[in-house]
PDB file of N, CA and C in Angstrom:
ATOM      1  N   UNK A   1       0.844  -1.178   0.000  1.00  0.00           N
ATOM      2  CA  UNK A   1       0.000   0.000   0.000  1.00  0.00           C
ATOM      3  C   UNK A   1       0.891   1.243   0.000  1.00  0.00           C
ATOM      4  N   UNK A   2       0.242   2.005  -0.316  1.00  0.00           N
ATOM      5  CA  UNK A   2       0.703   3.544  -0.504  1.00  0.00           C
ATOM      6  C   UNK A   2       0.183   4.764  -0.218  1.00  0.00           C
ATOM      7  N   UNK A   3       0.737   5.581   0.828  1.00  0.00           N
ATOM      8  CA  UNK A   3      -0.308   6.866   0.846  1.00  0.00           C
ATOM      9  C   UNK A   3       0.542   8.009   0.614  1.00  0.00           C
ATOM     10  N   UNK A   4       0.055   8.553  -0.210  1.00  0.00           N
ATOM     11  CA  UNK A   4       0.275  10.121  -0.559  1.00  0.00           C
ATOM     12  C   UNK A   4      -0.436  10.842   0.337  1.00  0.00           C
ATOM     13  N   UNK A   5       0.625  11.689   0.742  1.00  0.00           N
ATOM     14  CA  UNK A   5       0.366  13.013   1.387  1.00  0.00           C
ATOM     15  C   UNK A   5       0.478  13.951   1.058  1.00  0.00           C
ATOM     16  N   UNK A   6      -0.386  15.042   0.962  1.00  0.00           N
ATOM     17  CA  UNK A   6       0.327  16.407   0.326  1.00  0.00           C
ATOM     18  C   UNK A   6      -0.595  17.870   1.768  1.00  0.00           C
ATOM     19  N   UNK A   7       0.387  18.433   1.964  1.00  0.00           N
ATOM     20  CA  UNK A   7      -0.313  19.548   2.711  1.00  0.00           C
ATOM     21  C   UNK A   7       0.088  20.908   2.162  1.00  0.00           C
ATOM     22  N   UNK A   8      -0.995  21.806   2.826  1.00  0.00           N
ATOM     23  CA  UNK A   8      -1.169  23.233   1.764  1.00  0.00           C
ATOM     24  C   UNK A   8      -0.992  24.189   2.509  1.00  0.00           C
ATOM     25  N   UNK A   9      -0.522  25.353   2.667  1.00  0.00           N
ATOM     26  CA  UNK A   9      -0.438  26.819   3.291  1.00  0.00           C
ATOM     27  C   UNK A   9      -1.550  27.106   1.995  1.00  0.00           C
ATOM     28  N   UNK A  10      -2.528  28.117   2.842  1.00  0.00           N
ATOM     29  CA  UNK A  10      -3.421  28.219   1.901  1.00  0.00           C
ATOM     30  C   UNK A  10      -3.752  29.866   2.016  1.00  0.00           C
ATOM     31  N   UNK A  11      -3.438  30.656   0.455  1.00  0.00           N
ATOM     32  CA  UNK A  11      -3.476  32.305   1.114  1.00  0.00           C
ATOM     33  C   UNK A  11      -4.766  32.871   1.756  1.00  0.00           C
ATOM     34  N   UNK A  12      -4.720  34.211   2.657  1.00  0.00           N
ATOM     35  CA  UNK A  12      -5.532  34.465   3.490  1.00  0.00           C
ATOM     36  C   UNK A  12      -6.920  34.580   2.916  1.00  0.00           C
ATOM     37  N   UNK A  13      -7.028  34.846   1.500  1.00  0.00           N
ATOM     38  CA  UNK A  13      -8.046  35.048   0.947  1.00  0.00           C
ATOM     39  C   UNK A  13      -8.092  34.996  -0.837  1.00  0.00           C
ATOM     40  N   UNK A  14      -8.920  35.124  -1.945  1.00  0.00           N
ATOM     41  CA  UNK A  14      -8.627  34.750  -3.412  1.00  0.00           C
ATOM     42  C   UNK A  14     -10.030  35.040  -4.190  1.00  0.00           C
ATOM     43  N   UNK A  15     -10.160  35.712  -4.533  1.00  0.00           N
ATOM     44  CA  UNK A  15     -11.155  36.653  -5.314  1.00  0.00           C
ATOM     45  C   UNK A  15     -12.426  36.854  -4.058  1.00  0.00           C
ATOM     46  N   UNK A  16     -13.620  36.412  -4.346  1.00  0.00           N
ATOM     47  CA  UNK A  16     -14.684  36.945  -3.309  1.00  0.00           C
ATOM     48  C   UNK A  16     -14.458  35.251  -1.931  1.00  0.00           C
ATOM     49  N   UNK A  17     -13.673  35.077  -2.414  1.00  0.00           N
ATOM     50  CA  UNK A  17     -13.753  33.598  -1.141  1.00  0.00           C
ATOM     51  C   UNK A  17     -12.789  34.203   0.412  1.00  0.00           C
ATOM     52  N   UNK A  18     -13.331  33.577   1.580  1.00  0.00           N
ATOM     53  CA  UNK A  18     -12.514  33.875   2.363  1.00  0.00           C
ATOM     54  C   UNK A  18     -11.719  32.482   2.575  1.00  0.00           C
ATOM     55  N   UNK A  19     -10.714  33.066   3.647  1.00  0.00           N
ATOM     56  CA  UNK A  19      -9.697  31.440   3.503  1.00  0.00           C
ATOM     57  C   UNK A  19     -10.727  30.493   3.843  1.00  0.00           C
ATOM     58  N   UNK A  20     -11.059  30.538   5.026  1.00  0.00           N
ATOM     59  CA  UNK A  20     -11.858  29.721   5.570  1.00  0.00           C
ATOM     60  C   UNK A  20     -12.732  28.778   4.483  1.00  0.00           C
ATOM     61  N   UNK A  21     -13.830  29.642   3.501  1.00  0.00           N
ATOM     62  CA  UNK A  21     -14.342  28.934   1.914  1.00  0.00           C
ATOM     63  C   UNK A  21     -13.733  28.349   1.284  1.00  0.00           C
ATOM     64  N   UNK A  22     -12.725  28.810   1.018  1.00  0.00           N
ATOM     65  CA  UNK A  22     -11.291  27.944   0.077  1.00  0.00           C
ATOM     66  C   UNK A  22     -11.386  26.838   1.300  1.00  0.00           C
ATOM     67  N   UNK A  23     -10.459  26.524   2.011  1.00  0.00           N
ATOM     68  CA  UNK A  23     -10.809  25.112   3.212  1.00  0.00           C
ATOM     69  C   UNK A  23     -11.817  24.469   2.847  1.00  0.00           C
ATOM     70  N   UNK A  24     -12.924  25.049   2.889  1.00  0.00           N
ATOM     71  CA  UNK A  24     -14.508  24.081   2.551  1.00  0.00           C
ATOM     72  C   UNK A  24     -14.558  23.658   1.735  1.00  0.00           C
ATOM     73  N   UNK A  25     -13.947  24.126   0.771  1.00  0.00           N
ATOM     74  CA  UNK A  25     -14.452  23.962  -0.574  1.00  0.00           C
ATOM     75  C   UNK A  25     -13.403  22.953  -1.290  1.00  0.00           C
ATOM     76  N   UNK A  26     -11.872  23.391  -0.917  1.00  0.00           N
ATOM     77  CA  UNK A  26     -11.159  21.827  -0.846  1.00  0.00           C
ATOM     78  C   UNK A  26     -11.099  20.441  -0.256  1.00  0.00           C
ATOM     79  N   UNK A  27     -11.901  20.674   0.934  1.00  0.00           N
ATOM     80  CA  UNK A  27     -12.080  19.524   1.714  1.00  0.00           C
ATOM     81  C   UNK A  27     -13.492  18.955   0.715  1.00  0.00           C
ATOM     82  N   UNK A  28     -14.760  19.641   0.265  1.00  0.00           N
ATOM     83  CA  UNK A  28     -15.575  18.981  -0.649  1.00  0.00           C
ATOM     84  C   UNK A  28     -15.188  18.346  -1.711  1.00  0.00           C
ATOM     85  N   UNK A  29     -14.580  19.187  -2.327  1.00  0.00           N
ATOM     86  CA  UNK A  29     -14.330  18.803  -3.448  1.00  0.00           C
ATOM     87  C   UNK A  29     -13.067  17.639  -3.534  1.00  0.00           C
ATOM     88  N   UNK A  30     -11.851  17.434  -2.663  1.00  0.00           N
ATOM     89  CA  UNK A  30     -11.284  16.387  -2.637  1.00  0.00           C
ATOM     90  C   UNK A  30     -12.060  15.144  -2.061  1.00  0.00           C
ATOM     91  N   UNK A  31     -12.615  15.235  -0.974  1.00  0.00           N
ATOM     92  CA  UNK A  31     -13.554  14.156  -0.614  1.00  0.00           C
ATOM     93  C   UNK A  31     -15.005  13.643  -1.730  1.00  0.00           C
ATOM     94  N   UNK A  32     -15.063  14.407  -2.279  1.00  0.00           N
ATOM     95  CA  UNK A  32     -15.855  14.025  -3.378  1.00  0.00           C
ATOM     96  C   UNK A  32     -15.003  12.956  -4.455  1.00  0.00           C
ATOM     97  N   UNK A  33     -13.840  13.192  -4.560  1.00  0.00           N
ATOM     98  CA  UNK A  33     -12.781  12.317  -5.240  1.00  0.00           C
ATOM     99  C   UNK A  33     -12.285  11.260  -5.293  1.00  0.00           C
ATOM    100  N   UNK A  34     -13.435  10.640  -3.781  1.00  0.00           N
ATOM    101  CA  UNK A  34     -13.150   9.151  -3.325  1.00  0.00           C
ATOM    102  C   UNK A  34     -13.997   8.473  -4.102  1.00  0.00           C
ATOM    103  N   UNK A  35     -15.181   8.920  -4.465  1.00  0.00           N
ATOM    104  CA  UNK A  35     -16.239   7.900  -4.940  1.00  0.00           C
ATOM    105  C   UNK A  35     -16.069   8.584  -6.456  1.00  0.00           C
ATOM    106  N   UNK A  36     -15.111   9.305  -7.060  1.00  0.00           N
ATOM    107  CA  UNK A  36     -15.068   9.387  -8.454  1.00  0.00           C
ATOM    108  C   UNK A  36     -13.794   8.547  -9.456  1.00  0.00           C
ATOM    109  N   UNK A  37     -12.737   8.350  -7.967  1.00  0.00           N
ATOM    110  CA  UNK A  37     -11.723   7.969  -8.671  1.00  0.00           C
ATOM    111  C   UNK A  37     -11.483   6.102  -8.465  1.00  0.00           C
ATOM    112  N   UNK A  38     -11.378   5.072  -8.999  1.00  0.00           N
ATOM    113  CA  UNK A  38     -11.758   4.057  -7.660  1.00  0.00           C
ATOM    114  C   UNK A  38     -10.181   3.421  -7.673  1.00  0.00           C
ATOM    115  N   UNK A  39      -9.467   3.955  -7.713  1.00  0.00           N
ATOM    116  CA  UNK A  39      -7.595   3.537  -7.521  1.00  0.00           C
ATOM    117  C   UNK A  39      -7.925   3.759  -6.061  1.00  0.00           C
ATOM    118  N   UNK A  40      -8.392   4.805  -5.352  1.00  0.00           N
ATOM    119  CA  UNK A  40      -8.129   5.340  -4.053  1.00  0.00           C
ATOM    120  C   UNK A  40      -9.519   4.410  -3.277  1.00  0.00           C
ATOM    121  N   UNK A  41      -8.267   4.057  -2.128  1.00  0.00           N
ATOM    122  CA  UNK A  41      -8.918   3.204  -1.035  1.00  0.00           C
ATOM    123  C   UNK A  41      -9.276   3.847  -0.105  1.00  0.00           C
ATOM    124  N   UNK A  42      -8.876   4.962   0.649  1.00  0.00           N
ATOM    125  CA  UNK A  42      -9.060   5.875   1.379  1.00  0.00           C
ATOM    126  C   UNK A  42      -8.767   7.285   1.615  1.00  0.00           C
ATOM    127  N   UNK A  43      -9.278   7.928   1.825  1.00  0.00           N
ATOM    128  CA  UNK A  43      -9.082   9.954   1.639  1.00  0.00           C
ATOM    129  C   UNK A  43      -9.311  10.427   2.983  1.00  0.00           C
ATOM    130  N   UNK A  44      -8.604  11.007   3.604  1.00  0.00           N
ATOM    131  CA  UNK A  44      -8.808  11.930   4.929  1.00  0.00           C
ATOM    132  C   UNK A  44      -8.075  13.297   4.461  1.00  0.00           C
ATOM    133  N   UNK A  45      -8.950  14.519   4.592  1.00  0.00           N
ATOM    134  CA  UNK A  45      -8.623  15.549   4.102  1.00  0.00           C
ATOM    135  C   UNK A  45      -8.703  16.729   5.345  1.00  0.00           C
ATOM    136  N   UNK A  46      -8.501  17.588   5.920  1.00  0.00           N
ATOM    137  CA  UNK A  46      -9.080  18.787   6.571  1.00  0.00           C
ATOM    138  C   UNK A  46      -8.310  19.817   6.930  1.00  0.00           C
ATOM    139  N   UNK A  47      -8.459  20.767   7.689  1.00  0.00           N
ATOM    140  CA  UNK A  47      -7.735  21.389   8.142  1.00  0.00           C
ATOM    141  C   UNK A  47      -7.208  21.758   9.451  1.00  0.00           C
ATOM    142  N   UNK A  48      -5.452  21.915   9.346  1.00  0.00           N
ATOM    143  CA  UNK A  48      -4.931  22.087  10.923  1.00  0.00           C
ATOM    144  C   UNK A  48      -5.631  21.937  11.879  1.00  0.00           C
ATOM    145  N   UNK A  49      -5.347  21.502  12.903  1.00  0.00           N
ATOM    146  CA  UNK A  49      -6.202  22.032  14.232  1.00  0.00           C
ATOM    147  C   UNK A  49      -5.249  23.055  15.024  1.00  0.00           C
ATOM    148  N   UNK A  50      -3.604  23.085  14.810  1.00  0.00           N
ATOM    149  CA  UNK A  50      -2.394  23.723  15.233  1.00  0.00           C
ATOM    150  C   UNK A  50      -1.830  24.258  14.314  1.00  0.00           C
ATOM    151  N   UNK A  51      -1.754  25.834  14.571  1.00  0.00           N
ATOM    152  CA  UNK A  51      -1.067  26.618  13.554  1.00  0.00           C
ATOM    153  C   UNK A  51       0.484  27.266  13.791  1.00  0.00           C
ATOM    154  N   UNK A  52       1.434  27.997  13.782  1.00  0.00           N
ATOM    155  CA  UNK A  52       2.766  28.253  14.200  1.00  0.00           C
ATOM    156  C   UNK A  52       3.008  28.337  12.452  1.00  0.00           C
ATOM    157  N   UNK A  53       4.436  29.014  12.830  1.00  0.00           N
ATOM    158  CA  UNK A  53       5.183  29.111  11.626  1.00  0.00           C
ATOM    159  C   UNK A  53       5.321  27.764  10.628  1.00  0.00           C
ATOM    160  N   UNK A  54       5.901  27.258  11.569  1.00  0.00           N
ATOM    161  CA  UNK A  54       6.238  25.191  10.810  1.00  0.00           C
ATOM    162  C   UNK A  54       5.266  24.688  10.381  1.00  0.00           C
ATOM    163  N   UNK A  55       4.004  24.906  10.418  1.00  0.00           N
ATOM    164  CA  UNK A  55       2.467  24.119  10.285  1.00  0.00           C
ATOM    165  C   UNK A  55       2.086  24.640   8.950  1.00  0.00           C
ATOM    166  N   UNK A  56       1.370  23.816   8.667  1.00  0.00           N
ATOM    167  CA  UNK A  56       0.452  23.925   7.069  1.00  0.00           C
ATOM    168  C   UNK A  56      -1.251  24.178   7.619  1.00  0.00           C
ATOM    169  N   UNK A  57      -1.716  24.758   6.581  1.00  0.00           N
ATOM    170  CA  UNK A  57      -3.221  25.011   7.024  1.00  0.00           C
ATOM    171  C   UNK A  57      -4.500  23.598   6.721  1.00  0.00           C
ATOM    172  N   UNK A  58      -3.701  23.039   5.937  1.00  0.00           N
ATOM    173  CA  UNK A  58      -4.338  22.168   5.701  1.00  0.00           C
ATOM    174  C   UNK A  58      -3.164  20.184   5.400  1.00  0.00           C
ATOM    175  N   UNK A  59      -4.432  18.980   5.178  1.00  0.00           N
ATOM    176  CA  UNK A  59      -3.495  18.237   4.927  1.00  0.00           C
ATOM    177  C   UNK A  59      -4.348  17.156   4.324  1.00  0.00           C
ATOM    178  N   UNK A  60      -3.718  16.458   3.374  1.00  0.00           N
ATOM    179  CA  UNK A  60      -4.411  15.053   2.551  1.00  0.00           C
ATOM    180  C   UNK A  60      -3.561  14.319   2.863  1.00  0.00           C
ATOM    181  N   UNK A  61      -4.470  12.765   3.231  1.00  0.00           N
ATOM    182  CA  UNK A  61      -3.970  11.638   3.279  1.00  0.00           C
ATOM    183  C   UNK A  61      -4.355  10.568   2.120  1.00  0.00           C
ATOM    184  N   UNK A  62      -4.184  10.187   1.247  1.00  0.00           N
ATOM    185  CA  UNK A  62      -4.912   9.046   0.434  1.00  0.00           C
ATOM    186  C   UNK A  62      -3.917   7.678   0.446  1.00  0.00           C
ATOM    187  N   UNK A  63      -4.855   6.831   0.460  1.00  0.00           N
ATOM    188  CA  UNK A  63      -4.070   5.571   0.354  1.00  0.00           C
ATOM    189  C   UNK A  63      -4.406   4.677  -1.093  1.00  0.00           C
ATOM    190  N   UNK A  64      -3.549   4.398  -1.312  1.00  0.00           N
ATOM    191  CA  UNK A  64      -3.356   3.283  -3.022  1.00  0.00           C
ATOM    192  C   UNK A  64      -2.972   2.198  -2.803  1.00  0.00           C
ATOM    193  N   UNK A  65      -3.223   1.163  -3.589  1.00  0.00           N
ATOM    194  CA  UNK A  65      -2.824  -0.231  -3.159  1.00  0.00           C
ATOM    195  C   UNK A  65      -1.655  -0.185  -3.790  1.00  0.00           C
ATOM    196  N   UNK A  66      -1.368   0.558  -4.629  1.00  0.00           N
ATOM    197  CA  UNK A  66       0.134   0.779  -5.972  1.00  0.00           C
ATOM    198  C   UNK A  66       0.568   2.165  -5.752  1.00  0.00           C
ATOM    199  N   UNK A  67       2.071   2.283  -6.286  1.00  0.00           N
ATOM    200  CA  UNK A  67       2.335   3.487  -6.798  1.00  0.00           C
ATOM    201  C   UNK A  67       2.120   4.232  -8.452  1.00  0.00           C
ATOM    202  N   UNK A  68       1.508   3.384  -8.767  1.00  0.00           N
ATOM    203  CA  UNK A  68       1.106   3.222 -10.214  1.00  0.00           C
ATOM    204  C   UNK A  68      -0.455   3.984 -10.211  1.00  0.00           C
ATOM    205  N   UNK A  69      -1.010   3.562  -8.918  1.00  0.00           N
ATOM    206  CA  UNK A  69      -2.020   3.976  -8.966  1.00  0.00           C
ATOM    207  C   UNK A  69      -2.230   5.819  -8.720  1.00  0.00           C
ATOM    208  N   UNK A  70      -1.221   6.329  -7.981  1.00  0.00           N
ATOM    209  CA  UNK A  70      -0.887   7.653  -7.567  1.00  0.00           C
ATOM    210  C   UNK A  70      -0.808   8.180  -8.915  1.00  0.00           C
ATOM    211  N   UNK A  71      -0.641   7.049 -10.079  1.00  0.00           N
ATOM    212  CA  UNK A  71      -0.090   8.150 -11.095  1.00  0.00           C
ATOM    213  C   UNK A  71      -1.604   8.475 -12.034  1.00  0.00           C
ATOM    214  N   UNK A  72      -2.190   7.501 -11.742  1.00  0.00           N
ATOM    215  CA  UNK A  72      -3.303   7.203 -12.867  1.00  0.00           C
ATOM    216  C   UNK A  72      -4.452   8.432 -11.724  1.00  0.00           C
ATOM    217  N   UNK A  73      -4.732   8.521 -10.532  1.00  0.00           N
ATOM    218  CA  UNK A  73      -5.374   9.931  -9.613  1.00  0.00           C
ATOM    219  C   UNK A  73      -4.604  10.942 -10.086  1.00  0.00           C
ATOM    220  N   UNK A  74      -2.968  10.986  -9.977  1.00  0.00           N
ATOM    221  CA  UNK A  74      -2.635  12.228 -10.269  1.00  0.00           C
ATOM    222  C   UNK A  74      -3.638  13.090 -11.710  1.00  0.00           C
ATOM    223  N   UNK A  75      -3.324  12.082 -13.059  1.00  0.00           N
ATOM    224  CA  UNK A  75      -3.415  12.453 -14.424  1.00  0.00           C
ATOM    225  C   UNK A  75      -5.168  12.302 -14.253  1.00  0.00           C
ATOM    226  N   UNK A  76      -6.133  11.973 -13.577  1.00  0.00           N
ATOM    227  CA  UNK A  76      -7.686  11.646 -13.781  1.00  0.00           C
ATOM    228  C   UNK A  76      -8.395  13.490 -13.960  1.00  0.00           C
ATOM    229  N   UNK A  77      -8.724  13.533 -14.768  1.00  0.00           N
ATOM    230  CA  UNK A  77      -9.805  14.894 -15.200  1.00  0.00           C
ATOM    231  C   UNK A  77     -10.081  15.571 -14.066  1.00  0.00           C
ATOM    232  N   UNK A  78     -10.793  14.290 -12.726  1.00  0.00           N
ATOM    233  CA  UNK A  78     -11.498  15.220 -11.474  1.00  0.00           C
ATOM    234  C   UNK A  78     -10.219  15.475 -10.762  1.00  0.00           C
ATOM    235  N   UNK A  79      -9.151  15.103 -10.775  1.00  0.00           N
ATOM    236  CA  UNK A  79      -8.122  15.585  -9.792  1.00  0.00           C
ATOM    237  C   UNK A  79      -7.397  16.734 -10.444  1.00  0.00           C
ATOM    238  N   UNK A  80      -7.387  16.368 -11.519  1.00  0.00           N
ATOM    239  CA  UNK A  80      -6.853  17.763 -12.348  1.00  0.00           C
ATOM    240  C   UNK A  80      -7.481  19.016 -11.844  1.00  0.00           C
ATOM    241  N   UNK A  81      -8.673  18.841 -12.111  1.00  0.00           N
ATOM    242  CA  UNK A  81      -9.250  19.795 -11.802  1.00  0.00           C
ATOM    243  C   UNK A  81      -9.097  20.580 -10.312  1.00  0.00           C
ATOM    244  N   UNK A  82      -9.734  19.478  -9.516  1.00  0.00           N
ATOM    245  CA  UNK A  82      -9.521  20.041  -7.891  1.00  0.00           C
ATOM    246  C   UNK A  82      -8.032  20.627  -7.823  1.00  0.00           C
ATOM    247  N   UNK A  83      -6.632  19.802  -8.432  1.00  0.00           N
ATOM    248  CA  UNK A  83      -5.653  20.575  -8.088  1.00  0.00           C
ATOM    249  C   UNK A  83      -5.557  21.693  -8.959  1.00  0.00           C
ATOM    250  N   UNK A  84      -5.935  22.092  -9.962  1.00  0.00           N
ATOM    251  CA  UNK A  84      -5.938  23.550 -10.730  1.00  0.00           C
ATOM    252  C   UNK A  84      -6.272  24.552  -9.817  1.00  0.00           C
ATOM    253  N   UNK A  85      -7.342  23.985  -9.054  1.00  0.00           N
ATOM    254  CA  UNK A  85      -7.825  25.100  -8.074  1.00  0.00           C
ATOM    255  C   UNK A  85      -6.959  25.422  -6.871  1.00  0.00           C
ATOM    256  N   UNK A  86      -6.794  24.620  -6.639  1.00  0.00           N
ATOM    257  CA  UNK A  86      -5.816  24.593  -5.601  1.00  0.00           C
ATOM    258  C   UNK A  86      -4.374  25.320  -5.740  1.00  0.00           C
ATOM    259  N   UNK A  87      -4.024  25.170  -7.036  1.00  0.00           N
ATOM    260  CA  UNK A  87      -2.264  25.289  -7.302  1.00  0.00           C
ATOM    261  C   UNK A  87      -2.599  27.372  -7.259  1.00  0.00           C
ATOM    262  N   UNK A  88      -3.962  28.188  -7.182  1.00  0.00           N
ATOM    263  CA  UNK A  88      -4.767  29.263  -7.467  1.00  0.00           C
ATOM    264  C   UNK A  88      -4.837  29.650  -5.956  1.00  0.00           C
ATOM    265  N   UNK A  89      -5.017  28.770  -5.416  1.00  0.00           N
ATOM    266  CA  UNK A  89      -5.212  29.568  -3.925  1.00  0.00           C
ATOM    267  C   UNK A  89      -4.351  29.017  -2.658  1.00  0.00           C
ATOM    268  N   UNK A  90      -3.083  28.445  -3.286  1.00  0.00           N
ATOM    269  CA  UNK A  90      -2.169  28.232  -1.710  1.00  0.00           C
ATOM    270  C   UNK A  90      -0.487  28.855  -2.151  1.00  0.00           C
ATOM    271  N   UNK A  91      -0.407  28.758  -1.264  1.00  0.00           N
ATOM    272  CA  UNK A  91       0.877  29.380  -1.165  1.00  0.00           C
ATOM    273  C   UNK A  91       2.184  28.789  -1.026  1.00  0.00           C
ATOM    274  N   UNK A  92       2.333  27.360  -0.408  1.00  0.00           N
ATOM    275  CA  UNK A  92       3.221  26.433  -0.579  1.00  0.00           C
ATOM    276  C   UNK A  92       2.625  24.960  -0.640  1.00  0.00           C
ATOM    277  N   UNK A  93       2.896  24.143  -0.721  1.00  0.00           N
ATOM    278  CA  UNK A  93       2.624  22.591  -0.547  1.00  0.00           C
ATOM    279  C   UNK A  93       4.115  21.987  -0.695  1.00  0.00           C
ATOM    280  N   UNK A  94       3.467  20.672   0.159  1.00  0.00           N
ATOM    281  CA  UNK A  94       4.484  19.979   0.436  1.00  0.00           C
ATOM    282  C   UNK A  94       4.241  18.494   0.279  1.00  0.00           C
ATOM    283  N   UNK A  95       4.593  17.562  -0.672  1.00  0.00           N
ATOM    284  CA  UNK A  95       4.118  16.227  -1.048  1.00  0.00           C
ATOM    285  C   UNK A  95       5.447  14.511  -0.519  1.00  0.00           C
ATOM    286  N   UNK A  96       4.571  13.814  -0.234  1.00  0.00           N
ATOM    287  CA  UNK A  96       5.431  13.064   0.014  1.00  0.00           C
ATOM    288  C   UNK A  96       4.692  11.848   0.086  1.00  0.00           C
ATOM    289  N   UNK A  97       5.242  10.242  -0.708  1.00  0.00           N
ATOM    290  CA  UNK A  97       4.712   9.219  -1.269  1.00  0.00           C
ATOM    291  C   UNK A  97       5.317   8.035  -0.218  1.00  0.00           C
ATOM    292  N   UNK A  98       4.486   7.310   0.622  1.00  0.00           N
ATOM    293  CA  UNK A  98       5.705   6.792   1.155  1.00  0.00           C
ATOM    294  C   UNK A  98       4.181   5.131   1.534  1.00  0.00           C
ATOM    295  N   UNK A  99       5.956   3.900   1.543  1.00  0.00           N
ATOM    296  CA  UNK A  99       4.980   2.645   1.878  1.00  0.00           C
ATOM    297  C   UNK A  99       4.502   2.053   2.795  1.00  0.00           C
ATOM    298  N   UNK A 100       3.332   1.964   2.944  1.00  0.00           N
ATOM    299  CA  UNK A 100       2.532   1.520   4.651  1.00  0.00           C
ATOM    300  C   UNK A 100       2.306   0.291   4.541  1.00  0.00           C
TER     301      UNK A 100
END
């Protein structure tokens, strides 16, 4: 198995959305991604509960039975999408693929 992680600094705000909306609206829309994509066995998505300099505002967990499979979610239409939006309203991310 395999879970990708990726977490987001997400900017304070991005056209009429406040941060907080952006949060909602990534946590929907990635969790919506479980029952669209079916490589992915499991999705835990949300945001911080602890903030500080070192901390991210947000964080994804997904698990794959392959690393093959990370590639076929990465390239899928609905993830494209959710990350287009995303790559629009954060400010750093940080990704890392590792075997459980």
């Amino acid at each position: 198995m395999v879970k990708h992680i990726v977490m987001w600094k997400i900017k304070d705000g991005e056209g009429n959305m406040t941060k907080a909306e952006i949060m909602a609206k990534i946590v929907a829309d990635l969790t919506d991604l479980k029952d669209r994509i079916p490589e992915i066995v499991d999705l835990e998505v949300g945001a911080s509960l602890t903030g500080g300099d070192m901390h991210y505002d947000m964080a994804l967990a997904v698990t794959f039975r392959r690393l093959d499979d990370v590639m076929v979610y990465a390239q899928h239409p609905d993830h494209v999408k959710v990350s287009d939006f995303i790559a629009k309203v954060r400010t750093d991310r940080a990704v890392a693929d590792i075997e459980v």
